[in-house]
Protein backbone atom coordinates (compact mmCIF):
# COMPACT_ATOMS: atom_id res chain seq x y z
CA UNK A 1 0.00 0.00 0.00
CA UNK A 2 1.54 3.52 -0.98
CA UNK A 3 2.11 5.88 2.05
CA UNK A 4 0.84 9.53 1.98
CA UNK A 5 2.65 12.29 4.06
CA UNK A 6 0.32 14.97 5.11
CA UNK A 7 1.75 18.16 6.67
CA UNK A 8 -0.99 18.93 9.27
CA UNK A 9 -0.70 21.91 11.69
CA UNK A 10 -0.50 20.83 15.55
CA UNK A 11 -3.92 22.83 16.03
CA UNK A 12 -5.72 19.78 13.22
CA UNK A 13 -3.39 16.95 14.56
CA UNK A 14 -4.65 17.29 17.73
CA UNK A 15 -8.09 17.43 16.50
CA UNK A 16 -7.62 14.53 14.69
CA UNK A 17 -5.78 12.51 17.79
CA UNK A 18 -8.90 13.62 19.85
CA UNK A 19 -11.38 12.65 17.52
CA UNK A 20 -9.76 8.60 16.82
CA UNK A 21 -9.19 8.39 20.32
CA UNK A 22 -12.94 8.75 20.83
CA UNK A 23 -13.28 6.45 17.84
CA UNK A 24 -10.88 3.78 19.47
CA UNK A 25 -9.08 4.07 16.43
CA UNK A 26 -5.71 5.85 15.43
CA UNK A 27 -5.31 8.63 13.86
CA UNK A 28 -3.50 7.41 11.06
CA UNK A 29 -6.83 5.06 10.41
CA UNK A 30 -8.97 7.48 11.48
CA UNK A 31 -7.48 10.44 8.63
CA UNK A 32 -7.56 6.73 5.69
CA UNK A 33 -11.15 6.26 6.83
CA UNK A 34 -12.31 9.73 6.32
CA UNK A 35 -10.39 10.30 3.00
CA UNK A 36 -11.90 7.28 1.39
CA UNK A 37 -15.06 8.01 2.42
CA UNK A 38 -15.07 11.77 0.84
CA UNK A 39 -13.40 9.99 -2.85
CA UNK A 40 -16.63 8.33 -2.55
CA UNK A 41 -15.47 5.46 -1.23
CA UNK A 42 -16.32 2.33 1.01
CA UNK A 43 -14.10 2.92 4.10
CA UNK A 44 -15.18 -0.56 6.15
CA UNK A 45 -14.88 -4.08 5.92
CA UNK A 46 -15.83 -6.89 7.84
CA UNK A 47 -11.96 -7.00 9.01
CA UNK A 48 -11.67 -2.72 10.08
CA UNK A 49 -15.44 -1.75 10.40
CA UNK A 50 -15.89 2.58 11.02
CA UNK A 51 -17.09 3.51 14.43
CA UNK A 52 -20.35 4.61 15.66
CA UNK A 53 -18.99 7.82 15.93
CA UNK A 54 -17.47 8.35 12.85
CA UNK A 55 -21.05 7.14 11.37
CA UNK A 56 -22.60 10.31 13.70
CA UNK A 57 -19.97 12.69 12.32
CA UNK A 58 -20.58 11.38 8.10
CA UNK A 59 -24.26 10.09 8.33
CA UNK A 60 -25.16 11.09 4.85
CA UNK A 61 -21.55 10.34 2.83
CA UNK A 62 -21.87 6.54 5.17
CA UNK A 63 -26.03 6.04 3.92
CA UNK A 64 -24.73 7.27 0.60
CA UNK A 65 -21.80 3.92 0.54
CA UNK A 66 -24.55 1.67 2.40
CA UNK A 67 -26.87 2.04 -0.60
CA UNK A 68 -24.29 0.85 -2.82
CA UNK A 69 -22.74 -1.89 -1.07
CA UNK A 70 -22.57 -3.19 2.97
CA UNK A 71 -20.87 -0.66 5.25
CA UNK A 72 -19.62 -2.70 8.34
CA UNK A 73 -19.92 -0.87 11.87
CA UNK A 74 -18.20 -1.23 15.16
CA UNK A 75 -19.82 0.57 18.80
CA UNK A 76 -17.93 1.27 21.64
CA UNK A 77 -18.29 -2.24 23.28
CA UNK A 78 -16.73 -3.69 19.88
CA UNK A 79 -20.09 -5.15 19.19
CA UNK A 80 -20.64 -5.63 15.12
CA UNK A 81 -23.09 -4.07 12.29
CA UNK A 82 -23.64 -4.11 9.06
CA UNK A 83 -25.67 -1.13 7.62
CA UNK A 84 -27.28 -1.75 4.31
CA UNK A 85 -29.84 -0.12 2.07
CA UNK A 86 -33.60 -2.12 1.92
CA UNK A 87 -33.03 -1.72 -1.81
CA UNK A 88 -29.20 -3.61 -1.65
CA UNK A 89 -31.00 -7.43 -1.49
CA UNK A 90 -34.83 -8.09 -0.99
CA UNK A 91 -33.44 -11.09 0.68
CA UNK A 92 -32.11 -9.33 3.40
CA UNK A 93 -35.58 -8.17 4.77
CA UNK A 94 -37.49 -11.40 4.22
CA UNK A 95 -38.04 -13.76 6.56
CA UNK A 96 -35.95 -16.77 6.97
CA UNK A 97 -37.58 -20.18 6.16
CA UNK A 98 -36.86 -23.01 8.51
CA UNK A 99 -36.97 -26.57 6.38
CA UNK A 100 -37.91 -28.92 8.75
């Protein structure tokens, strides 16, 4: 994977560190998951879901992704979601069948 060098000033590093700390994150995946998301991009996966909070902070870029595809979702207690449109798979919001 390529590496990008960002000069940030202490004032939006610091912003930054204070905002992935609250994500449990770092900042480093904190500033990847917020640039993919705003190149229109999926920034989850089942492996490095995006926080509740960084869902609070991008609600309408995040339900624009979840349309298009699964975006995966981790709360503070590390517990795991997947947000997806109603239009993604009808399958999703049908009930299961049990064969018996």
């Amino acid at each position: 994977m390529p590496d990008l060098i960002l000069n940030l000033s202490y004032d939006l590093y610091g912003r930054l560190c204070e905002l992935a700390r609250d994500d449990g994150v770092s900042a480093e995946t904190l500033a990847r998951q917020t640039i993919t998301l705003k190149v229109g991009c999926n920034p989850s996966s089942e492996e490095t879901p995006i926080s509740t909070g960084f869902l609070r902070r991008h609600t309408d870029d995040v339900l624009a992704i979840a349309e298009k595809e699964p975006v995966y979702l981790a709360d503070s207690t590390y517990r795991k979601f997947v947000l997806v449109s109603s239009d993604y798979d009808p399958r999703l919001l049908s009930p299961a069948t049990s064969e018996g």
